[in-house]
PDB file of N, CA and C in Angstrom:
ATOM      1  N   UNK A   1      13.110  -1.703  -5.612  1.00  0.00           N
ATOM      2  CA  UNK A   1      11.945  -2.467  -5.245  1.00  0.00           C
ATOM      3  C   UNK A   1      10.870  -2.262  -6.310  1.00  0.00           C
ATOM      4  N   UNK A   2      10.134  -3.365  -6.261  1.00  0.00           N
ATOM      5  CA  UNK A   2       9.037  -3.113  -7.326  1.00  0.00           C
ATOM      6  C   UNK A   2       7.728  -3.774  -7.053  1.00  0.00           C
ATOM      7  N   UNK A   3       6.380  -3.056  -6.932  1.00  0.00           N
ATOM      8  CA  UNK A   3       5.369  -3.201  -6.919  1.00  0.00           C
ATOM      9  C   UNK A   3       4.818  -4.881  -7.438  1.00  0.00           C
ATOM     10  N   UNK A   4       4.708  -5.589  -6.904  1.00  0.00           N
ATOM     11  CA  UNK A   4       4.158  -7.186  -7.708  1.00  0.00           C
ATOM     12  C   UNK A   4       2.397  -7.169  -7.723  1.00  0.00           C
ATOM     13  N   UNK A   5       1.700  -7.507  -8.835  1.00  0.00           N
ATOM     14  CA  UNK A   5       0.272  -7.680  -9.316  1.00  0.00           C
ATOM     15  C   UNK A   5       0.318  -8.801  -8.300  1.00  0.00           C
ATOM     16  N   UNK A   6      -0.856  -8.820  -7.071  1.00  0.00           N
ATOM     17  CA  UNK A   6      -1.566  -9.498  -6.577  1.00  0.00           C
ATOM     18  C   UNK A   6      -2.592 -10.671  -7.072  1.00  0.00           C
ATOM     19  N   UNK A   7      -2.765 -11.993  -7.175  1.00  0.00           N
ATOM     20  CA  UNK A   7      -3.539 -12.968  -7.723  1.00  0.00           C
ATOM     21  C   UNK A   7      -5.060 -12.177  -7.241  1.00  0.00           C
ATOM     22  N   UNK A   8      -5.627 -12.248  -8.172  1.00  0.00           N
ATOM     23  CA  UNK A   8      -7.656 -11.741  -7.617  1.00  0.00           C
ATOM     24  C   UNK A   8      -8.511 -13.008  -7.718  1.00  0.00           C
ATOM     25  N   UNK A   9      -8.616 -13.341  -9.250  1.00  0.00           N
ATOM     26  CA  UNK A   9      -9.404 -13.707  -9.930  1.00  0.00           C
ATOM     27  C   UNK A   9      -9.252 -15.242 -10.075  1.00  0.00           C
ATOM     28  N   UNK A  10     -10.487 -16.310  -9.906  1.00  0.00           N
ATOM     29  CA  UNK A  10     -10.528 -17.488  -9.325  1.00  0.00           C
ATOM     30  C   UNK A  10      -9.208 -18.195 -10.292  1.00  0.00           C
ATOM     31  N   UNK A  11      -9.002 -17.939 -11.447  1.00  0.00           N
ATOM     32  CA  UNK A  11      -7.956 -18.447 -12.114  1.00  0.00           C
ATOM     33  C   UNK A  11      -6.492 -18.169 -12.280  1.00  0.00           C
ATOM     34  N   UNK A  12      -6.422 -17.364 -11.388  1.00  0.00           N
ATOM     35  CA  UNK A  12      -4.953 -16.613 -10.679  1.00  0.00           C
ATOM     36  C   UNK A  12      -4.939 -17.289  -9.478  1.00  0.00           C
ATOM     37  N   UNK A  13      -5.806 -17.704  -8.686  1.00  0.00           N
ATOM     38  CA  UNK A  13      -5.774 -18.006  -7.356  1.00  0.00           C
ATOM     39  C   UNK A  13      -5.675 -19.546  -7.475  1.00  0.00           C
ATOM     40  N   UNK A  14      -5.813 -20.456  -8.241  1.00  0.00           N
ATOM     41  CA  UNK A  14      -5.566 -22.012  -8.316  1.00  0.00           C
ATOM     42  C   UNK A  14      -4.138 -21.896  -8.170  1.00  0.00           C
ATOM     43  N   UNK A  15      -3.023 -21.186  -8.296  1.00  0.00           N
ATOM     44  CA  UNK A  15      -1.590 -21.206  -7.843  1.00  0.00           C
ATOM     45  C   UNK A  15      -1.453 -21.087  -6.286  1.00  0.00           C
ATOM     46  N   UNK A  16      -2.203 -20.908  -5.667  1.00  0.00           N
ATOM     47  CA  UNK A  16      -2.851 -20.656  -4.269  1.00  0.00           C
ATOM     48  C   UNK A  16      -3.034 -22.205  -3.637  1.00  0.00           C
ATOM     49  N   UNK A  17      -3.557 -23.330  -4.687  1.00  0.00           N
ATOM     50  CA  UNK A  17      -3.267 -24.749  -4.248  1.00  0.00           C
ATOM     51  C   UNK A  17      -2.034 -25.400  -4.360  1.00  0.00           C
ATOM     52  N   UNK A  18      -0.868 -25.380  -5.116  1.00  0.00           N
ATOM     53  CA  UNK A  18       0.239 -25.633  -5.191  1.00  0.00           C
ATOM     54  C   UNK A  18       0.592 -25.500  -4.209  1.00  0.00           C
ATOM     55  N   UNK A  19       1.615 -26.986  -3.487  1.00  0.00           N
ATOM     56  CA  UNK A  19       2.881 -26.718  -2.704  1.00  0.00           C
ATOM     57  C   UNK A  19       3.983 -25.704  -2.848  1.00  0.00           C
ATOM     58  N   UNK A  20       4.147 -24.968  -2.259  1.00  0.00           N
ATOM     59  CA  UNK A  20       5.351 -24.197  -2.265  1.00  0.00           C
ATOM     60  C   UNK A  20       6.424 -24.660  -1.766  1.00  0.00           C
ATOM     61  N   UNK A  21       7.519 -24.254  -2.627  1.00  0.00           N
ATOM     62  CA  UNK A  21       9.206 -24.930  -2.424  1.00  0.00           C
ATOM     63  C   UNK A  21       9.715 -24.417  -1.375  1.00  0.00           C
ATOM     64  N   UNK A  22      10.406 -25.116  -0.636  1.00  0.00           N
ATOM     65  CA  UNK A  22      11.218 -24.191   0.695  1.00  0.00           C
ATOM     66  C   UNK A  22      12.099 -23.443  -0.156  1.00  0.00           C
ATOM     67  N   UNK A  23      13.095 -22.389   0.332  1.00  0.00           N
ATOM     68  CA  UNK A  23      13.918 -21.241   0.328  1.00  0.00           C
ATOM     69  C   UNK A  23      15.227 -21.932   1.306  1.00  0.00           C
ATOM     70  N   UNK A  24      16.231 -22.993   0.514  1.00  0.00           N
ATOM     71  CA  UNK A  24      17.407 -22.836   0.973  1.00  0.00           C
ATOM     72  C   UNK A  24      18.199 -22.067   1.504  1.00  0.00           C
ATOM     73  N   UNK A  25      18.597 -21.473   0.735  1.00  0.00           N
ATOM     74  CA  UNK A  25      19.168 -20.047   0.542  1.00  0.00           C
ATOM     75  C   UNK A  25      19.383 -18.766   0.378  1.00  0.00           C
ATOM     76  N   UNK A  26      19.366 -17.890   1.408  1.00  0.00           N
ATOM     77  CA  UNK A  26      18.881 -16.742   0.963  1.00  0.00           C
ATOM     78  C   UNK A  26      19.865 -15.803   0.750  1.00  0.00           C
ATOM     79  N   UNK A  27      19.495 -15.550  -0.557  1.00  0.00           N
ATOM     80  CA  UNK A  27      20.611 -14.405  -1.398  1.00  0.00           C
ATOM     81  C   UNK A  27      20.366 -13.274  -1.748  1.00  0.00           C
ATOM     82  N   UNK A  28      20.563 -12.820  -2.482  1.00  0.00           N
ATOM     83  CA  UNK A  28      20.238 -11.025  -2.992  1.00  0.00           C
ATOM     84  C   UNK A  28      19.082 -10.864  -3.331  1.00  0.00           C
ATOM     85  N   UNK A  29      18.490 -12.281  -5.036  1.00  0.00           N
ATOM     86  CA  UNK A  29      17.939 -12.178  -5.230  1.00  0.00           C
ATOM     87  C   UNK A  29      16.536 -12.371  -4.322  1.00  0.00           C
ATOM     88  N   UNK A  30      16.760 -13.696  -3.256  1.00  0.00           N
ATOM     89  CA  UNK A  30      15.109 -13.829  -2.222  1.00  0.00           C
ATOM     90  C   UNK A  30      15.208 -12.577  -1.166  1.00  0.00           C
ATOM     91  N   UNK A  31      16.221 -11.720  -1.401  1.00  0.00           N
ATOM     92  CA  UNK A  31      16.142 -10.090  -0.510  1.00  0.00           C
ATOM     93  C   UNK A  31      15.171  -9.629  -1.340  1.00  0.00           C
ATOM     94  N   UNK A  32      15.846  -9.253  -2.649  1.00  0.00           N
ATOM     95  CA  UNK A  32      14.864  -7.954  -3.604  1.00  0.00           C
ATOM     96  C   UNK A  32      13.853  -8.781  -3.573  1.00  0.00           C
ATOM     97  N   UNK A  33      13.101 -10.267  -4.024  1.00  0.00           N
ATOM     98  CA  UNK A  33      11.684 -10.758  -3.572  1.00  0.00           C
ATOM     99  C   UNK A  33      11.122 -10.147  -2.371  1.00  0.00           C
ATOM    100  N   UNK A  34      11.988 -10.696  -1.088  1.00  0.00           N
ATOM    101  CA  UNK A  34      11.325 -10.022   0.012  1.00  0.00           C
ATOM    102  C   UNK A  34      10.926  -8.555  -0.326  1.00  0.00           C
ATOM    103  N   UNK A  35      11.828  -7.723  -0.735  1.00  0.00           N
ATOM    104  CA  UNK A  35      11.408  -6.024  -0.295  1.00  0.00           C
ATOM    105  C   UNK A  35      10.847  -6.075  -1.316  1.00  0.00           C
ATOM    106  N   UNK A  36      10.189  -6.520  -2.772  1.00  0.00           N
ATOM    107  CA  UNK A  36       8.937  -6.446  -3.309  1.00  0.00           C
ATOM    108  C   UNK A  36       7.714  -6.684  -3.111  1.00  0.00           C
ATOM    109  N   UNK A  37       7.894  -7.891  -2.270  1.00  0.00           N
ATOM    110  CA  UNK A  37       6.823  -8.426  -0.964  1.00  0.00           C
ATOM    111  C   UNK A  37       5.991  -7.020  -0.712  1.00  0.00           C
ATOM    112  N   UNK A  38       7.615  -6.959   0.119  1.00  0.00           N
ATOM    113  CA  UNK A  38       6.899  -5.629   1.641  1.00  0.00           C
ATOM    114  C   UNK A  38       6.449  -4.492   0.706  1.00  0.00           C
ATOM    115  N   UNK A  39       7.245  -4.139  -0.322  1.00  0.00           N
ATOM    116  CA  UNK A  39       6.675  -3.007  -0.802  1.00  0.00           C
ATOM    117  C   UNK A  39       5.015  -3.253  -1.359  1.00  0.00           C
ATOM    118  N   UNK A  40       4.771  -4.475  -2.073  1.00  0.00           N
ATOM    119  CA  UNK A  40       3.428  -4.662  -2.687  1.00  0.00           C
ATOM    120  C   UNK A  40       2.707  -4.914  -1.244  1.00  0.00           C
ATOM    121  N   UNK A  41       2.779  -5.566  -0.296  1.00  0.00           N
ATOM    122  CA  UNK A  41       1.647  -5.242   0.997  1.00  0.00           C
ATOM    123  C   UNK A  41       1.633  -4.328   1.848  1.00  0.00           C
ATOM    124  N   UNK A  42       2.299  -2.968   1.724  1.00  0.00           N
ATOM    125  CA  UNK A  42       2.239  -1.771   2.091  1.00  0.00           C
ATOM    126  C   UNK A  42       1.296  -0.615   1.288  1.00  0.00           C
ATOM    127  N   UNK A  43       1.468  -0.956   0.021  1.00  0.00           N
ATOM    128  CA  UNK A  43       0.651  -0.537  -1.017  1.00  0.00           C
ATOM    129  C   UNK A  43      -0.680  -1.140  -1.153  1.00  0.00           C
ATOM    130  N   UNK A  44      -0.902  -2.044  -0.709  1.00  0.00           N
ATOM    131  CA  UNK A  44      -2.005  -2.752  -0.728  1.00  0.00           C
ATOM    132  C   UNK A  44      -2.783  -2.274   1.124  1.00  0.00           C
ATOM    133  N   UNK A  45      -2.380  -1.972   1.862  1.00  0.00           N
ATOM    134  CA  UNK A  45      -2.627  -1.437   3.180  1.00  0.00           C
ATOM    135  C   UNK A  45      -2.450  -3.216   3.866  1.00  0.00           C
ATOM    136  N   UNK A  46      -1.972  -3.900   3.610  1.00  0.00           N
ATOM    137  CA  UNK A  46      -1.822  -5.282   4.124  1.00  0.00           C
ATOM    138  C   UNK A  46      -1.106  -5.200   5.270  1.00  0.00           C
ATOM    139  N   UNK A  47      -0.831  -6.752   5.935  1.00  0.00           N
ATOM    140  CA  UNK A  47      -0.204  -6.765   6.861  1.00  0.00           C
ATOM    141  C   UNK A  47       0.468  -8.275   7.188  1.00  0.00           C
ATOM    142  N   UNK A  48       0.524  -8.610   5.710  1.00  0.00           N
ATOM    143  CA  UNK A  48       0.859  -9.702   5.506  1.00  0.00           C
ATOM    144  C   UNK A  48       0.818 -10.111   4.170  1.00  0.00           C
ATOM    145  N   UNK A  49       2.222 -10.979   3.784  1.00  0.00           N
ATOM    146  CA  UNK A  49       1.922 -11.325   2.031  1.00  0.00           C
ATOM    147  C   UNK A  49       2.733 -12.087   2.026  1.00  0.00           C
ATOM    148  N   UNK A  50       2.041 -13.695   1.109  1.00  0.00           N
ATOM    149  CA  UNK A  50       2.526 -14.962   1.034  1.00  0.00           C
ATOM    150  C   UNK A  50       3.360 -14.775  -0.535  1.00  0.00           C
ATOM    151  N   UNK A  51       4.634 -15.298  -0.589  1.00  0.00           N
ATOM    152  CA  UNK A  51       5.052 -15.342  -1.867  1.00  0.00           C
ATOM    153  C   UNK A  51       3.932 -15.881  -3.139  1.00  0.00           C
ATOM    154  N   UNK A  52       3.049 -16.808  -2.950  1.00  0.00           N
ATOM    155  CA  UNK A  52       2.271 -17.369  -3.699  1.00  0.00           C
ATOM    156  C   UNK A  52       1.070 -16.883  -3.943  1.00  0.00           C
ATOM    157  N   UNK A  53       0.858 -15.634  -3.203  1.00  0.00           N
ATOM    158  CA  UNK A  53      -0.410 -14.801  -3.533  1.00  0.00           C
ATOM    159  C   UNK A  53       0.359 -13.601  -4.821  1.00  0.00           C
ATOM    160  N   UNK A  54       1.466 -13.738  -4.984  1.00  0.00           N
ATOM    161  CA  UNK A  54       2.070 -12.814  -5.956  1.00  0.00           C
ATOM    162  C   UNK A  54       2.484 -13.785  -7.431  1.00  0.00           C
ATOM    163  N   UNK A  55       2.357 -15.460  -7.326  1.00  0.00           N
ATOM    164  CA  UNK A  55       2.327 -16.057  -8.022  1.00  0.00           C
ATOM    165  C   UNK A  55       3.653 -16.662  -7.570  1.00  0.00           C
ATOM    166  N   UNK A  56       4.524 -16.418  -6.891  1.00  0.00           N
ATOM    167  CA  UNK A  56       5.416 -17.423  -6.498  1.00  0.00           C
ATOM    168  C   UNK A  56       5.797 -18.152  -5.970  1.00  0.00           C
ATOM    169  N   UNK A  57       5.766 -19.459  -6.260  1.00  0.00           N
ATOM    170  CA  UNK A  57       5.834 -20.699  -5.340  1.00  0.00           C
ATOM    171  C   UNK A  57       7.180 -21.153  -4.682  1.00  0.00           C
ATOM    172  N   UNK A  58       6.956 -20.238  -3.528  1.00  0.00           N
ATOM    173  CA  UNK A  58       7.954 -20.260  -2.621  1.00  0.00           C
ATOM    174  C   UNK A  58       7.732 -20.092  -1.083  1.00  0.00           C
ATOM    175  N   UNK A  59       8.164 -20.971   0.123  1.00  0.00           N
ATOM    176  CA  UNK A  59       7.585 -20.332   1.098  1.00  0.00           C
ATOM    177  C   UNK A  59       8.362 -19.650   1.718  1.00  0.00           C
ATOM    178  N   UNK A  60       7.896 -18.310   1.187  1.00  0.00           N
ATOM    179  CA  UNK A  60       8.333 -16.864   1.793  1.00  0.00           C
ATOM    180  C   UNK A  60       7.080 -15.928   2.153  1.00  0.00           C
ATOM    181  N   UNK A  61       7.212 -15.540   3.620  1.00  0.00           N
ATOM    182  CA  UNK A  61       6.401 -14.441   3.663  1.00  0.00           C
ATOM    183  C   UNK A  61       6.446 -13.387   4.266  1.00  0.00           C
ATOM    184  N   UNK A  62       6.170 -12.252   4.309  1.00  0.00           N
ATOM    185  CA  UNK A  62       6.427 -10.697   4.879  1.00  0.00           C
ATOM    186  C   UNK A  62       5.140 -10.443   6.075  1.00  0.00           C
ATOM    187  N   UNK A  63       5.554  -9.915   6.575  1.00  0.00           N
ATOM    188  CA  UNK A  63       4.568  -9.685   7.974  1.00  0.00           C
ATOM    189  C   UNK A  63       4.724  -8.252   8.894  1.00  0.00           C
ATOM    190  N   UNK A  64       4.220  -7.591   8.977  1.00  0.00           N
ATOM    191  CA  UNK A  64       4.640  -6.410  10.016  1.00  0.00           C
ATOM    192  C   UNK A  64       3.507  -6.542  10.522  1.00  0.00           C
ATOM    193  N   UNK A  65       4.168  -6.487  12.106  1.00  0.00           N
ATOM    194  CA  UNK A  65       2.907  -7.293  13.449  1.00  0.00           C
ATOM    195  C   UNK A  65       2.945  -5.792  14.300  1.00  0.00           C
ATOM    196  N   UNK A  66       3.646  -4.550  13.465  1.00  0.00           N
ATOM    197  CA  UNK A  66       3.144  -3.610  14.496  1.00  0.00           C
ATOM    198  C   UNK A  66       3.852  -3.252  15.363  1.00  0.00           C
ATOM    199  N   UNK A  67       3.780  -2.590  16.435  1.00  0.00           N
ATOM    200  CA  UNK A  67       4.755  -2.138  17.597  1.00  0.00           C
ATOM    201  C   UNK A  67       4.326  -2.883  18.621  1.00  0.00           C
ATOM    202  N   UNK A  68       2.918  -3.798  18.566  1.00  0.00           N
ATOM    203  CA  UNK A  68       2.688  -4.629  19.413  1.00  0.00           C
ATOM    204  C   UNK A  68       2.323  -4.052  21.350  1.00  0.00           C
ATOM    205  N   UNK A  69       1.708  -3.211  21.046  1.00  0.00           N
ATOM    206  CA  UNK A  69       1.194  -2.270  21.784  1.00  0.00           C
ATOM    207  C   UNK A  69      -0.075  -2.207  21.506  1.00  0.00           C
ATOM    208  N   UNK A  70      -1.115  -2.451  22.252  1.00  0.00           N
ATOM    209  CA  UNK A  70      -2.620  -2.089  21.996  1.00  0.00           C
ATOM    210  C   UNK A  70      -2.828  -0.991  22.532  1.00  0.00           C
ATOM    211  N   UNK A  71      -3.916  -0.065  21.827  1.00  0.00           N
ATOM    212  CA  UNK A  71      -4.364   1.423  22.206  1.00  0.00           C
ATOM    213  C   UNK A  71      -5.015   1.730  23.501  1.00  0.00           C
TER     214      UNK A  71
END
């Protein structure tokens, strides 16, 4: 797995207006995407991360909603 640079800056983030391509198929490689996902919004304390906030225009996204238990 590997850490992916997050878009910040207003000219990183215009990839943020682009349509993203659906995900036919999912193979090894949209796995290791996914667990780079999860690994870069775990590191980031997130709880959610759009393929296209990492620059890739794809709609894929990672989510951990928790144990879904309130305190």
């Amino acid at each position: 797995m590997a850490y992916r640079k997050i878009r910040e800056n207003s000219e990183e983030c215009s990839i943020l207006r682009k349509r993203s391509k659906p995900v036919a198929v999912i193979d090894d490689k949209i796995r290791e995407l996914l667990d780079d996902m999860a690994e870069t919004m775990y590191k980031e304390s997130g709880v959610g991360l759009a393929a296209p906030q990492i620059g890739i225009i794809k709609r894929l996204v990672v989510i951990d909603v928790g144990t879904g238990i309130l305190p």
